[in-house]
Protein backbone atom coordinates (compact mmCIF):
# COMPACT_ATOMS: atom_id res chain seq x y z
CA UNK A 1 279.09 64.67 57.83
CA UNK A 2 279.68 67.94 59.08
CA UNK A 3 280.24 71.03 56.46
CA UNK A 4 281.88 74.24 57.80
CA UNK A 5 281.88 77.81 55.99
CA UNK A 6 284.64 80.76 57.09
CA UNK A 7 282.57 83.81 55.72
CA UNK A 8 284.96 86.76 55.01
CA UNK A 9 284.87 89.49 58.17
CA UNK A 10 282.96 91.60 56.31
CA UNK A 11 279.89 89.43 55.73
CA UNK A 12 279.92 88.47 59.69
CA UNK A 13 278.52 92.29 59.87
CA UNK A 14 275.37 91.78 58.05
CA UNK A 15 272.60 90.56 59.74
CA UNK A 16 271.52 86.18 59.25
CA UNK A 17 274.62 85.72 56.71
CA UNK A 18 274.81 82.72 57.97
CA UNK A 19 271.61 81.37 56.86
CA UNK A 20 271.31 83.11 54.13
CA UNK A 21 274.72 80.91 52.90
CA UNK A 22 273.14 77.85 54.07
CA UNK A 23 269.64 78.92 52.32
CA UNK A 24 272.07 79.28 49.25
CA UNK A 25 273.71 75.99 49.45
CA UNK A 26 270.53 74.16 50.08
CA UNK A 27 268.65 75.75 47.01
CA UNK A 28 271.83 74.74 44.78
CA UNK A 29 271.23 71.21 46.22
CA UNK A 30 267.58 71.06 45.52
CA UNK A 31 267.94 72.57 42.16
CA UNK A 32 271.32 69.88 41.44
CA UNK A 33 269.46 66.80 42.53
CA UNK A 34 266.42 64.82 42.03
CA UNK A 35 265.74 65.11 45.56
CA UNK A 36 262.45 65.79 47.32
CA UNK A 37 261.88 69.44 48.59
CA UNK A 38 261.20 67.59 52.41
CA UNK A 39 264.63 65.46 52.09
CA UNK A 40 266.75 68.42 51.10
CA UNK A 41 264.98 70.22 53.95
CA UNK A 42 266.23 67.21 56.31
CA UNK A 43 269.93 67.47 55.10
CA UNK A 44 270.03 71.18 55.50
CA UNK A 45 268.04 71.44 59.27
CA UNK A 46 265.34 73.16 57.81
CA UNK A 47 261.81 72.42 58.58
CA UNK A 48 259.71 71.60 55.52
CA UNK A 49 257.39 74.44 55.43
CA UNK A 50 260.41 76.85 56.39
CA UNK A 51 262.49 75.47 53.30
CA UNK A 52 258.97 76.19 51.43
CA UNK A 53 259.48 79.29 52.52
CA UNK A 54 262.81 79.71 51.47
CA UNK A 55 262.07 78.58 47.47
CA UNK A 56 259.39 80.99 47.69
CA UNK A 57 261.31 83.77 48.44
CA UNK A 58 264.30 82.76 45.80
CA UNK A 59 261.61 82.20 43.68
CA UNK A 60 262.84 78.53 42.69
CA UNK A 61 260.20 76.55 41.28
CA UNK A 62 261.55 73.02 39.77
CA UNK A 63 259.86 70.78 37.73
CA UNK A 64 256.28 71.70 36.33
CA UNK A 65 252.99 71.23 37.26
CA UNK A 66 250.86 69.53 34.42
CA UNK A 67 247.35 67.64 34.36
CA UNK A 68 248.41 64.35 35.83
CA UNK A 69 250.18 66.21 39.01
CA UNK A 70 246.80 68.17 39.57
CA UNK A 71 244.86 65.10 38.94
CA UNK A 72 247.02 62.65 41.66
CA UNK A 73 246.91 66.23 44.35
CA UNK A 74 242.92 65.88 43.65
CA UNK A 75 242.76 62.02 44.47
CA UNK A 76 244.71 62.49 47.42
CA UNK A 77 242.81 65.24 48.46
CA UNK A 78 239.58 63.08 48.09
CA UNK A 79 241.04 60.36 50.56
CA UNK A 80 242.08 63.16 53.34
CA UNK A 81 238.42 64.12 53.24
CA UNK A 82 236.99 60.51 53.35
CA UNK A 83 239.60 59.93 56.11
CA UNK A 84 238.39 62.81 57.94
CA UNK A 85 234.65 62.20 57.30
CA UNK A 86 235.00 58.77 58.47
């Protein structure tokens, strides 16, 4: 599917409009759906870590991060270290 956007003359003047729409868009996705961060990234042509990036600086932060989310990021961490060890 292909999405096009006519910006008004105006906007064309100031410097990465363009993305900046699309960064737009994409963070009204993310925030709309229960979509990962990495598949909205996919739909929009970002890289992960560059839509990372992106949040960041929009300061979007969805969903929270409790006990059990710290707990399953400390497992996982504990098999990328035996992984790496091995």
């Amino acid at each position: 599917m292909r999405l096009t956007v006519e910006l008004p003359d105006n906007l064309s003047e100031l410097e990465n409009a363009a993305e900046e729409a699309l960064e737009a868009v994409a963070i009204s996705f993310y925030e709309a759906n229960d979509f990962s961060k990495a598949r909205v990234a996919r739909i929009f042509g970002f890289h992960w870590y560059k839509f990372q990036g992106v949040l960041k600086k929009h300061n979007v932060a969805k969903g929270a991060y409790d006990e059990e989310a710290l707990r399953q990021d400390l497992e996982s961490l504990e098999v990328l270290r035996s992984e790496r060890n091995s």
